[in-house]
C-alpha atoms as a PDB file:
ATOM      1  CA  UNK A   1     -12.134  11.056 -24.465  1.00  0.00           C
ATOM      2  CA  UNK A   2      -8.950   8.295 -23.858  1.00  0.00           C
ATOM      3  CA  UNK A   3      -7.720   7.016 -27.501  1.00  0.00           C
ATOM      4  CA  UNK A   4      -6.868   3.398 -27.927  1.00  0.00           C
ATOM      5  CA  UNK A   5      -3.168   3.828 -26.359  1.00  0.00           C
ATOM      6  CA  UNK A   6      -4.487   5.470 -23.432  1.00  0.00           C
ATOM      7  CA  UNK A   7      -7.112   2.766 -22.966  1.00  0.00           C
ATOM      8  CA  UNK A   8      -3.989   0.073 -23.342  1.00  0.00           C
ATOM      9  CA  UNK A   9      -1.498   2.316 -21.048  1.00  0.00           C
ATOM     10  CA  UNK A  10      -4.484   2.252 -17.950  1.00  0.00           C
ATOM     11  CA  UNK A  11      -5.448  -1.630 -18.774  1.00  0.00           C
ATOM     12  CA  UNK A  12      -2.115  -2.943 -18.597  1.00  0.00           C
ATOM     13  CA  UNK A  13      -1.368  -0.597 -15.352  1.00  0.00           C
ATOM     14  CA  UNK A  14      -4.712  -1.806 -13.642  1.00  0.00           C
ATOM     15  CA  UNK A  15      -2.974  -5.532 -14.120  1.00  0.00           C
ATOM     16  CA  UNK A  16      -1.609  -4.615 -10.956  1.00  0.00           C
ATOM     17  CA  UNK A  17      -2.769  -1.460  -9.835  1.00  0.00           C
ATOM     18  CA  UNK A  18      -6.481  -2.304 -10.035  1.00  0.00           C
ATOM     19  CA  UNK A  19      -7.183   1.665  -8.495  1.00  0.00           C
ATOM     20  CA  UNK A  20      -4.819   3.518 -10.812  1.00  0.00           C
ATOM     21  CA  UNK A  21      -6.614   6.328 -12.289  1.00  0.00           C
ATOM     22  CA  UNK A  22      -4.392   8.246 -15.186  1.00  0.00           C
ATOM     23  CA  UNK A  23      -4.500  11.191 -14.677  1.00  0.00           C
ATOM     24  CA  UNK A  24      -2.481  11.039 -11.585  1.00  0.00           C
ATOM     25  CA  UNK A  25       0.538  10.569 -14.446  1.00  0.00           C
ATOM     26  CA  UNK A  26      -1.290  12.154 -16.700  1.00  0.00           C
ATOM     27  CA  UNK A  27      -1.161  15.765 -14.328  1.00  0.00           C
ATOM     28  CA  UNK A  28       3.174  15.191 -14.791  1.00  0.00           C
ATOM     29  CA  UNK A  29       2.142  16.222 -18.502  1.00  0.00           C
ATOM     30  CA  UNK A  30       3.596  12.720 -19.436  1.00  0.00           C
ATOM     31  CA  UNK A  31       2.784  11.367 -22.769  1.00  0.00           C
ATOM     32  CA  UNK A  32       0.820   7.588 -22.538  1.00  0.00           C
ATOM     33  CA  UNK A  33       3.823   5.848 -23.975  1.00  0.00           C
ATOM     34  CA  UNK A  34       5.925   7.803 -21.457  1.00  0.00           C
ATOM     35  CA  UNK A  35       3.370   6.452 -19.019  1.00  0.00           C
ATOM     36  CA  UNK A  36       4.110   2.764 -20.290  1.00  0.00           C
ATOM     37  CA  UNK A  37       7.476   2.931 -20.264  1.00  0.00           C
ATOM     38  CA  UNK A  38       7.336   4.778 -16.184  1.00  0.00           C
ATOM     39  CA  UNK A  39       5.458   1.055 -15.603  1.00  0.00           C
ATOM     40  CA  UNK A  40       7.660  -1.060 -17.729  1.00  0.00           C
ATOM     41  CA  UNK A  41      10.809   0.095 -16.089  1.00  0.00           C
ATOM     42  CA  UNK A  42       9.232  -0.752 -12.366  1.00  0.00           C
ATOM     43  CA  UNK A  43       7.323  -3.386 -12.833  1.00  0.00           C
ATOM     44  CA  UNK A  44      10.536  -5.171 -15.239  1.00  0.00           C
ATOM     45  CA  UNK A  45      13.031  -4.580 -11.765  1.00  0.00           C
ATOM     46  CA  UNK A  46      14.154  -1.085 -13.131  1.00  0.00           C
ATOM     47  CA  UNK A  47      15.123  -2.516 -16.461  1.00  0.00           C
ATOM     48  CA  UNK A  48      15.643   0.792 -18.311  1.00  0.00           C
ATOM     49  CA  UNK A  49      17.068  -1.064 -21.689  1.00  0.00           C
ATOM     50  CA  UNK A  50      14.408  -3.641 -21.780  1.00  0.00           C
ATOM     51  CA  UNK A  51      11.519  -1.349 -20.950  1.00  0.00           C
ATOM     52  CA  UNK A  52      12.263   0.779 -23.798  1.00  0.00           C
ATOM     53  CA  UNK A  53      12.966  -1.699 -26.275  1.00  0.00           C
ATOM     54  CA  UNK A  54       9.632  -3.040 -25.608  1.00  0.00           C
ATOM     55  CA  UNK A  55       7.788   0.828 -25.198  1.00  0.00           C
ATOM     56  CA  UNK A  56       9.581   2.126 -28.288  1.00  0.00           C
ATOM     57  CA  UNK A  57       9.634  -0.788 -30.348  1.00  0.00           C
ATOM     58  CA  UNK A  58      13.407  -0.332 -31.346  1.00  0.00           C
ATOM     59  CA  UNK A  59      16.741  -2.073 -30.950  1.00  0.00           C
ATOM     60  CA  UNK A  60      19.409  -2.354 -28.722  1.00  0.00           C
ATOM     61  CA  UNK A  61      21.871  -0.164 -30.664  1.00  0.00           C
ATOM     62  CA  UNK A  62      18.740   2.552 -30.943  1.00  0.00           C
ATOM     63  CA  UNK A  63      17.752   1.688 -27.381  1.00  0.00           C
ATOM     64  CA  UNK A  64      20.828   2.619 -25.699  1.00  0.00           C
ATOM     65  CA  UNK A  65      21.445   6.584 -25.801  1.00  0.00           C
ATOM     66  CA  UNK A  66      17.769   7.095 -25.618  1.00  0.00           C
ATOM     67  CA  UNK A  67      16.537   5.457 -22.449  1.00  0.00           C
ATOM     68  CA  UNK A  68      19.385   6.743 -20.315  1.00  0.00           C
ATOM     69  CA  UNK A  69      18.422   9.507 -21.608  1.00  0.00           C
ATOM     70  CA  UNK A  70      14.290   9.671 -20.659  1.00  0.00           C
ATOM     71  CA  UNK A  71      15.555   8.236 -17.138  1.00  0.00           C
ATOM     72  CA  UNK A  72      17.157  11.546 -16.578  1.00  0.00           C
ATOM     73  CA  UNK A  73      14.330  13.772 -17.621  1.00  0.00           C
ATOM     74  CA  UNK A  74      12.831  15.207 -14.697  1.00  0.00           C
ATOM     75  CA  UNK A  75       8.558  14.297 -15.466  1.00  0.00           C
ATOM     76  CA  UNK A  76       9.983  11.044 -15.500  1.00  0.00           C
ATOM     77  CA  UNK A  77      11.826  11.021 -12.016  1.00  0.00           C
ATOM     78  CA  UNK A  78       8.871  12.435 -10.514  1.00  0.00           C
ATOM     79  CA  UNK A  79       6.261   9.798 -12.987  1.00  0.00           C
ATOM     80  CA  UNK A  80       8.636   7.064 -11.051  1.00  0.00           C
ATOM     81  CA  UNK A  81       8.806   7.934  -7.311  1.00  0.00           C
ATOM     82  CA  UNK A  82       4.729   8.447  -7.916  1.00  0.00           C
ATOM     83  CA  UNK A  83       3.827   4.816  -9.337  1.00  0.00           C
ATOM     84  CA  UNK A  84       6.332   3.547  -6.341  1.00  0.00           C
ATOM     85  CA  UNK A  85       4.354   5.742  -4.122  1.00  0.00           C
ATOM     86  CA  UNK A  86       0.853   4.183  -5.394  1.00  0.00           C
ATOM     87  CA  UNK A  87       2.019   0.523  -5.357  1.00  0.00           C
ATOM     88  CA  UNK A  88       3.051   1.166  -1.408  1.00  0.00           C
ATOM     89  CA  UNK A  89      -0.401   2.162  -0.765  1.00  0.00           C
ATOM     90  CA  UNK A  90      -1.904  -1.081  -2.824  1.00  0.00           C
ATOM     91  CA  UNK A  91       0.663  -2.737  -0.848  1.00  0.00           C
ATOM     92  CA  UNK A  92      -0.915  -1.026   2.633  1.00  0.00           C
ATOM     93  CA  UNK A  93      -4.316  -2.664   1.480  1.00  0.00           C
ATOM     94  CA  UNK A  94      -3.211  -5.908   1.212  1.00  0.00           C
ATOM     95  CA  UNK A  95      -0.305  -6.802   3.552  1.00  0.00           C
ATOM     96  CA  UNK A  96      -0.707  -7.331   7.489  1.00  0.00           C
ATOM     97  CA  UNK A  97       1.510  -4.503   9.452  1.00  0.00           C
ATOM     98  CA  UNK A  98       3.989  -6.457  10.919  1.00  0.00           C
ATOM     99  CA  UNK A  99       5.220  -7.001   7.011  1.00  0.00           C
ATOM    100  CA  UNK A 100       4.488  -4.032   6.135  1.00  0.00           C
ATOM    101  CA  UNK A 101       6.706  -3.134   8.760  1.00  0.00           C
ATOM    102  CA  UNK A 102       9.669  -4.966   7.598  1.00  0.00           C
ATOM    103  CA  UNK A 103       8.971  -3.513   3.992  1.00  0.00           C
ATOM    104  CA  UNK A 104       8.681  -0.264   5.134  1.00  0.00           C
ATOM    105  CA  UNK A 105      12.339  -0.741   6.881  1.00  0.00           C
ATOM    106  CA  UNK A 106      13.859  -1.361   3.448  1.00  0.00           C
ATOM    107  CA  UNK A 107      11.755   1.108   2.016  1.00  0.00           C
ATOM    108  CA  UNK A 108      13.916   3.769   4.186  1.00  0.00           C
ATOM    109  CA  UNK A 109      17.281   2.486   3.940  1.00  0.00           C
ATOM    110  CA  UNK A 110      19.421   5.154   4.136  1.00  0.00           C
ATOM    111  CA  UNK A 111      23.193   5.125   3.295  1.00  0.00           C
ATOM    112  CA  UNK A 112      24.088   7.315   5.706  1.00  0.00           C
ATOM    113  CA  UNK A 113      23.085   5.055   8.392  1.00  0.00           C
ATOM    114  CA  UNK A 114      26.535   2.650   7.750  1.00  0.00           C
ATOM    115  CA  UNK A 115      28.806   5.188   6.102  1.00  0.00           C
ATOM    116  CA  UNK A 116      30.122   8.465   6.597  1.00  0.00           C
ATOM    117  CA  UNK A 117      29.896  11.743   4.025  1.00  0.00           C
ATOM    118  CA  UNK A 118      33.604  10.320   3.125  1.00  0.00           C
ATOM    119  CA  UNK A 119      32.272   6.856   2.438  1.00  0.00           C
ATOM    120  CA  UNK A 120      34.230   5.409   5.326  1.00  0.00           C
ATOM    121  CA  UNK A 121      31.753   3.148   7.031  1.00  0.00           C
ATOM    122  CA  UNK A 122      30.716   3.760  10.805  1.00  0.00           C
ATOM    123  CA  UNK A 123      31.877   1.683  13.184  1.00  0.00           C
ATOM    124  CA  UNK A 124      29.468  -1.404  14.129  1.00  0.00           C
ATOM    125  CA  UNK A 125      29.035  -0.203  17.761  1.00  0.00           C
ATOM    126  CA  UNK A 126      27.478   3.116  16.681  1.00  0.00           C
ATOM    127  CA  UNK A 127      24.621   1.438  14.015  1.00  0.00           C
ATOM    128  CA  UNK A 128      21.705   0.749  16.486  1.00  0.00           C
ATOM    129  CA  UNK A 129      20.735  -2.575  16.745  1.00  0.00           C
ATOM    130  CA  UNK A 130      17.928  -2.440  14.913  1.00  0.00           C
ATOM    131  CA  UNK A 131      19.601  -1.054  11.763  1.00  0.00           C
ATOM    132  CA  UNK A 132      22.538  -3.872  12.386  1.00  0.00           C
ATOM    133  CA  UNK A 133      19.961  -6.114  11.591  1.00  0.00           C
ATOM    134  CA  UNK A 134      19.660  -4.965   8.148  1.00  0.00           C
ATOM    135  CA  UNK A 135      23.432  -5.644   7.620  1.00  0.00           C
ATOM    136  CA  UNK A 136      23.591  -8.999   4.985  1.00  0.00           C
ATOM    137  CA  UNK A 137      27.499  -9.408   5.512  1.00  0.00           C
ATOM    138  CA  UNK A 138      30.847  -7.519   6.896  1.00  0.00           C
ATOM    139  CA  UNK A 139      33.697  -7.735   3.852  1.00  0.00           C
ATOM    140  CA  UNK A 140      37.331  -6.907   5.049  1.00  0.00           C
ATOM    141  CA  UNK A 141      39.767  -6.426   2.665  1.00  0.00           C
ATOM    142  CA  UNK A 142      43.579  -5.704   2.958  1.00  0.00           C
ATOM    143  CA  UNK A 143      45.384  -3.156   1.158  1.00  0.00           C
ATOM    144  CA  UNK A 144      49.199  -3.324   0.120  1.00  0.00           C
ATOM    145  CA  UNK A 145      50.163  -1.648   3.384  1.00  0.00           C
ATOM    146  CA  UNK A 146      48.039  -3.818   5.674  1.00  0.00           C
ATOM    147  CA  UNK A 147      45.573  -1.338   6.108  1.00  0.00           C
ATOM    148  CA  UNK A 148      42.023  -2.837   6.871  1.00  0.00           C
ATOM    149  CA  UNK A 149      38.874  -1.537   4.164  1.00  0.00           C
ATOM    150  CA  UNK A 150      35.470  -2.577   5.754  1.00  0.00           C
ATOM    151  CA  UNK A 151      32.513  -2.446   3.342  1.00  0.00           C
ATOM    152  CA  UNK A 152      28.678  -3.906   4.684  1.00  0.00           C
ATOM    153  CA  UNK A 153      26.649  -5.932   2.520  1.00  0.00           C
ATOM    154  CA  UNK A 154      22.612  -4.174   2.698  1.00  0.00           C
ATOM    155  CA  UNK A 155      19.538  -5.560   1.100  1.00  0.00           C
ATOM    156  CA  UNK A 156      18.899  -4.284  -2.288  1.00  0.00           C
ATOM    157  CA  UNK A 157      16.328  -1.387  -2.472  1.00  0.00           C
ATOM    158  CA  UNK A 158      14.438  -2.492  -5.592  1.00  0.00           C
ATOM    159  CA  UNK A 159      13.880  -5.450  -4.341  1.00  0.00           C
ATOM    160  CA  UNK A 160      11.373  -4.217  -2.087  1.00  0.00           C
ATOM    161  CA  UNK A 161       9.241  -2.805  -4.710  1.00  0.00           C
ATOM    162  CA  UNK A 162       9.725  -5.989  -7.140  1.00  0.00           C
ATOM    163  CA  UNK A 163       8.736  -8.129  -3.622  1.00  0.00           C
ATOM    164  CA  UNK A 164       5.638  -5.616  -3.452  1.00  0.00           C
ATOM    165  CA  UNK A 165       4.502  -5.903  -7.252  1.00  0.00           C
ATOM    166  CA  UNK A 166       4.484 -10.057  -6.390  1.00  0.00           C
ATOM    167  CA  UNK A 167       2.535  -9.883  -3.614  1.00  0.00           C
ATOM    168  CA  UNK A 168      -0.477  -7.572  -5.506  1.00  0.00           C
ATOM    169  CA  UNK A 169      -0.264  -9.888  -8.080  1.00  0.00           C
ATOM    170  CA  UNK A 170      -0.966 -12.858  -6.019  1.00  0.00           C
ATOM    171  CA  UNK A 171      -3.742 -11.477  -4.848  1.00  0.00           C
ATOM    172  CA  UNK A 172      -5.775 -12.391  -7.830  1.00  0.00           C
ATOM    173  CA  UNK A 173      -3.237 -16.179  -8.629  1.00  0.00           C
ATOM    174  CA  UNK A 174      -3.513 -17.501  -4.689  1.00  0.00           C
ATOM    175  CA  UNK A 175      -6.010 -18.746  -2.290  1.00  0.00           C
ATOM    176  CA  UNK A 176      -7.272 -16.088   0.003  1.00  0.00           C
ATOM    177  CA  UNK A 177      -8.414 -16.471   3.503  1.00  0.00           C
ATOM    178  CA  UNK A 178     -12.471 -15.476   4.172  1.00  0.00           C
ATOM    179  CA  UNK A 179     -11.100 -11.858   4.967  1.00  0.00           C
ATOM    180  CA  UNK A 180      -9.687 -11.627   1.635  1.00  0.00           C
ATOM    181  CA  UNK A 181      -5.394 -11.536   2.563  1.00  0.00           C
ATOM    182  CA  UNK A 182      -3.030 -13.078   1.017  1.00  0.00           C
ATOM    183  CA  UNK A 183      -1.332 -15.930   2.937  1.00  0.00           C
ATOM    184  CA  UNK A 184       1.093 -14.545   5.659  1.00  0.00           C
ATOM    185  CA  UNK A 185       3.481 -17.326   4.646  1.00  0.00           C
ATOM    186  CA  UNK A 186       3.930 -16.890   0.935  1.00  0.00           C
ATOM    187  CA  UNK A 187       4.243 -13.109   1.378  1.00  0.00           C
ATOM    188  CA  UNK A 188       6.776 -13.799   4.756  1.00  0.00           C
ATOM    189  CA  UNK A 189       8.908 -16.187   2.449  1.00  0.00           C
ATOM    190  CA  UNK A 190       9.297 -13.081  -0.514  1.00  0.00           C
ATOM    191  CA  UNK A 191      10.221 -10.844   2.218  1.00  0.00           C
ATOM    192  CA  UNK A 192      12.824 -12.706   3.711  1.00  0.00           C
ATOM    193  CA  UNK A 193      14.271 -13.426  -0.033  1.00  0.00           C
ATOM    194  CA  UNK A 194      15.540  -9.523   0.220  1.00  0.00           C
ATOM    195  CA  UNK A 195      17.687 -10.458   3.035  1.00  0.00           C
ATOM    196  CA  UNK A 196      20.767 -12.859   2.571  1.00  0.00           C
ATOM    197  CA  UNK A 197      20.949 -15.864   4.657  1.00  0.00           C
ATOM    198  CA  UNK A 198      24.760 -15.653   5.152  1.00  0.00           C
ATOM    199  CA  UNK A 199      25.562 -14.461   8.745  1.00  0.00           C
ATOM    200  CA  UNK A 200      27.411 -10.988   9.078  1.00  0.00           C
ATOM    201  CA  UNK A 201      31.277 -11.893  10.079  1.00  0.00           C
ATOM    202  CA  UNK A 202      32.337 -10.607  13.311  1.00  0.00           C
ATOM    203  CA  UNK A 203      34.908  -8.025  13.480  1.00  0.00           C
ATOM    204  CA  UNK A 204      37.828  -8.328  16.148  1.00  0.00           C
END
Protein backbone atom coordinates (compact mmCIF):
# COMPACT_ATOMS: atom_id res chain seq x y z
CA UNK A 1 0.00 0.00 0.00
CA UNK A 2 1.51 3.74 -1.36
CA UNK A 3 2.01 6.12 1.88
CA UNK A 4 1.06 9.73 1.61
CA UNK A 5 4.51 10.76 -0.21
CA UNK A 6 4.11 8.17 -2.68
CA UNK A 7 0.52 9.21 -3.34
CA UNK A 8 2.00 13.05 -3.72
CA UNK A 9 5.25 11.82 -5.83
CA UNK A 10 2.57 9.90 -8.60
CA UNK A 11 -0.11 12.97 -8.35
CA UNK A 12 2.21 15.62 -9.06
CA UNK A 13 3.96 13.30 -11.92
CA UNK A 14 0.43 12.48 -13.48
CA UNK A 15 0.21 16.60 -13.80
CA UNK A 16 1.83 15.83 -16.88
CA UNK A 17 2.29 12.34 -17.34
CA UNK A 18 -1.38 11.40 -16.94
CA UNK A 19 -0.14 7.34 -17.72
CA UNK A 20 2.83 7.27 -15.36
CA UNK A 21 2.58 4.30 -13.27
CA UNK A 22 5.46 4.22 -10.31
CA UNK A 23 6.75 1.52 -10.31
CA UNK A 24 8.44 1.99 -13.56
CA UNK A 25 10.90 4.34 -11.12
CA UNK A 26 10.04 2.56 -8.47
CA UNK A 27 11.84 -0.97 -10.20
CA UNK A 28 15.40 1.62 -10.26
CA UNK A 29 14.99 0.96 -6.35
CA UNK A 30 14.63 4.85 -6.16
CA UNK A 31 13.30 6.29 -3.03
CA UNK A 32 9.78 8.61 -3.71
CA UNK A 33 11.62 11.78 -2.87
CA UNK A 34 14.38 10.57 -5.22
CA UNK A 35 11.48 10.09 -7.59
CA UNK A 36 10.40 13.87 -7.03
CA UNK A 37 13.45 15.27 -7.35
CA UNK A 38 14.17 12.82 -11.03
CA UNK A 39 10.76 15.07 -12.05
CA UNK A 40 11.72 18.33 -10.53
CA UNK A 41 15.03 18.46 -12.24
CA UNK A 42 13.22 17.75 -15.89
CA UNK A 43 10.30 19.24 -15.69
CA UNK A 44 12.30 22.73 -13.93
CA UNK A 45 14.77 22.71 -17.48
CA UNK A 46 17.41 20.46 -15.66
CA UNK A 47 17.61 22.79 -12.72
CA UNK A 48 19.63 20.52 -10.41
CA UNK A 49 20.03 23.43 -7.54
CA UNK A 50 16.47 24.46 -7.63
CA UNK A 51 15.00 20.98 -7.78
CA UNK A 52 16.67 20.03 -4.70
CA UNK A 53 16.14 22.98 -2.75
CA UNK A 54 12.56 22.47 -3.31
CA UNK A 55 12.76 18.19 -2.89
CA UNK A 56 14.97 18.49 0.19
CA UNK A 57 13.65 21.43 1.71
CA UNK A 58 17.20 22.97 2.41
CA UNK A 59 19.32 25.94 1.41
CA UNK A 60 21.53 26.99 -1.07
CA UNK A 61 24.74 26.60 0.96
CA UNK A 62 23.26 22.86 1.99
CA UNK A 63 21.96 22.46 -1.56
CA UNK A 64 25.11 22.75 -3.34
CA UNK A 65 27.52 19.62 -2.64
CA UNK A 66 24.52 17.45 -2.38
CA UNK A 67 22.64 17.69 -5.65
CA UNK A 68 25.75 17.48 -7.80
CA UNK A 69 26.21 14.89 -5.98
CA UNK A 70 22.64 12.66 -6.48
CA UNK A 71 23.06 13.81 -10.30
CA UNK A 72 26.03 11.57 -10.45
CA UNK A 73 24.59 8.54 -8.78
CA UNK A 74 23.93 6.04 -11.27
CA UNK A 75 19.73 5.01 -10.26
CA UNK A 76 19.46 8.49 -10.91
CA UNK A 77 21.05 8.69 -14.51
CA UNK A 78 19.10 5.81 -15.46
CA UNK A 79 15.57 7.37 -13.23
CA UNK A 80 16.37 10.46 -15.81
CA UNK A 81 16.91 9.06 -19.35
CA UNK A 82 13.56 6.85 -18.28
CA UNK A 83 11.06 9.85 -17.41
CA UNK A 84 12.66 11.53 -20.80
CA UNK A 85 11.93 8.29 -22.42
CA UNK A 86 8.12 8.27 -21.10
CA UNK A 87 7.42 11.97 -21.86
CA UNK A 88 8.61 11.13 -25.73
CA UNK A 89 6.03 8.55 -25.86
CA UNK A 90 3.19 11.06 -24.24
CA UNK A 91 4.67 13.30 -26.70
CA UNK A 92 4.06 10.42 -29.68
CA UNK A 93 0.30 10.49 -28.50
CA UNK A 94 -0.26 13.86 -28.89
CA UNK A 95 1.87 15.53 -31.61
CA UNK A 96 1.25 15.04 -35.52
CA UNK A 97 4.53 13.24 -37.19
CA UNK A 98 5.79 15.79 -39.19
CA UNK A 99 6.64 17.58 -35.56
CA UNK A 100 7.39 14.84 -34.14
CA UNK A 101 9.76 14.58 -36.77
CA UNK A 102 11.52 17.76 -36.22
CA UNK A 103 11.60 16.87 -32.38
CA UNK A 104 12.87 13.71 -32.92
CA UNK A 105 15.86 15.47 -35.07
CA UNK A 106 16.93 17.37 -31.95
CA UNK A 107 16.25 14.54 -29.93
CA UNK A 108 19.39 12.81 -31.82
CA UNK A 109 21.76 15.52 -32.11
CA UNK A 110 24.90 14.16 -32.06
CA UNK A 111 28.22 16.09 -31.60
CA UNK A 112 30.03 14.14 -33.68
CA UNK A 113 28.07 15.12 -36.60
CA UNK A 114 29.98 18.91 -36.70
CA UNK A 115 33.19 18.08 -34.88
CA UNK A 116 35.89 15.76 -34.94
CA UNK A 117 37.25 13.31 -31.85
CA UNK A 118 39.85 16.42 -31.55
CA UNK A 119 37.05 18.94 -31.33
CA UNK A 120 38.08 20.54 -34.60
CA UNK A 121 34.82 21.03 -36.41
CA UNK A 122 34.17 19.29 -39.91
CA UNK A 123 34.21 21.17 -42.71
CA UNK A 124 30.62 22.55 -43.92
CA UNK A 125 30.79 20.61 -47.24
CA UNK A 126 30.98 17.23 -45.48
CA UNK A 127 27.69 17.88 -42.87
CA UNK A 128 24.78 16.65 -45.14
CA UNK A 129 22.36 19.03 -45.85
CA UNK A 130 19.95 17.97 -43.77
CA UNK A 131 22.10 18.15 -40.60
CA UNK A 132 23.36 21.83 -41.97
CA UNK A 133 20.03 22.73 -41.32
CA UNK A 134 20.33 22.26 -37.71
CA UNK A 135 23.34 24.69 -37.67
CA UNK A 136 21.91 28.18 -35.66
CA UNK A 137 25.16 30.23 -36.62
CA UNK A 138 29.00 29.88 -37.98
CA UNK A 139 31.43 31.96 -35.30
CA UNK A 140 35.01 32.69 -36.68
CA UNK A 141 37.40 33.86 -34.50
CA UNK A 142 41.10 34.94 -35.03
CA UNK A 143 43.91 33.91 -33.00
CA UNK A 144 47.20 36.01 -32.38
CA UNK A 145 48.82 34.38 -35.39
CA UNK A 146 45.91 34.84 -37.80
CA UNK A 147 44.90 31.47 -37.58
CA UNK A 148 41.06 30.98 -38.24
CA UNK A 149 38.91 28.93 -35.06
CA UNK A 150 35.41 27.95 -36.47
CA UNK A 151 32.87 26.94 -33.80
CA UNK A 152 28.80 26.17 -35.00
CA UNK A 153 26.06 27.41 -33.02
CA UNK A 154 23.33 23.99 -32.52
CA UNK A 155 19.98 24.08 -30.89
CA UNK A 156 20.03 23.33 -27.29
CA UNK A 157 19.13 19.67 -26.38
CA UNK A 158 16.96 20.36 -23.32
CA UNK A 159 15.07 22.42 -24.99
CA UNK A 160 13.42 19.76 -26.76
CA UNK A 161 12.22 18.06 -23.74
CA UNK A 162 11.16 21.51 -21.94
CA UNK A 163 9.26 22.23 -25.65
CA UNK A 164 7.71 18.59 -25.11
CA UNK A 165 6.59 19.05 -21.32
CA UNK A 166 4.62 22.47 -22.86
CA UNK A 167 2.97 20.89 -25.37
CA UNK A 168 1.41 17.86 -22.83
CA UNK A 169 0.52 20.46 -20.72
CA UNK A 170 -1.51 22.31 -23.17
CA UNK A 171 -3.32 19.61 -23.82
CA UNK A 172 -5.52 20.04 -20.86
CA UNK A 173 -5.06 24.64 -20.95
CA UNK A 174 -5.95 24.90 -25.01
CA UNK A 175 -8.75 24.36 -27.33
CA UNK A 176 -8.63 21.04 -29.02
CA UNK A 177 -9.83 20.17 -32.41
CA UNK A 178 -12.95 17.31 -32.51
CA UNK A 179 -10.04 14.65 -32.82
CA UNK A 180 -8.66 15.75 -29.64
CA UNK A 181 -4.84 17.47 -30.95
CA UNK A 182 -3.47 20.19 -29.91
CA UNK A 183 -3.33 23.08 -32.44
CA UNK A 184 -0.55 22.47 -35.11
CA UNK A 185 0.25 26.18 -34.81
CA UNK A 186 0.87 26.72 -31.14
CA UNK A 187 2.93 23.51 -30.97
CA UNK A 188 4.82 24.62 -34.64
CA UNK A 189 5.59 28.12 -32.98
CA UNK A 190 7.41 26.18 -29.59
CA UNK A 191 9.26 24.14 -31.98
CA UNK A 192 10.67 26.67 -34.01
CA UNK A 193 11.63 28.68 -30.59
CA UNK A 194 14.59 25.84 -30.31
CA UNK A 195 16.02 27.09 -33.43
CA UNK A 196 17.61 30.68 -33.67
CA UNK A 197 16.35 32.97 -36.24
CA UNK A 198 19.81 34.45 -37.05
CA UNK A 199 21.06 33.09 -40.45
CA UNK A 200 24.32 30.87 -40.38
CA UNK A 201 27.30 33.25 -41.88
CA UNK A 202 28.82 32.00 -44.93
CA UNK A 203 32.31 30.92 -44.91
CA UNK A 204 34.72 32.02 -47.86
Amino acid sequence: MKNELQEYVESEIKTILPDYDDDLLTELKLEPLEILFVYKYVSNNFDGLAAYKEVYGVDQKQALPRYKKLLSNEKIKSGIDKLLDMIWDEACSVLPVQLLQDLNELRNLDIFDYYFSDGSPRPLDSISPAKRKMINNVNMMLDRDGGVHITYDLPDKRKTTSTMLEIIKLRSETTKDKEGNINDMETREMIDSIFSKAPAKVLT
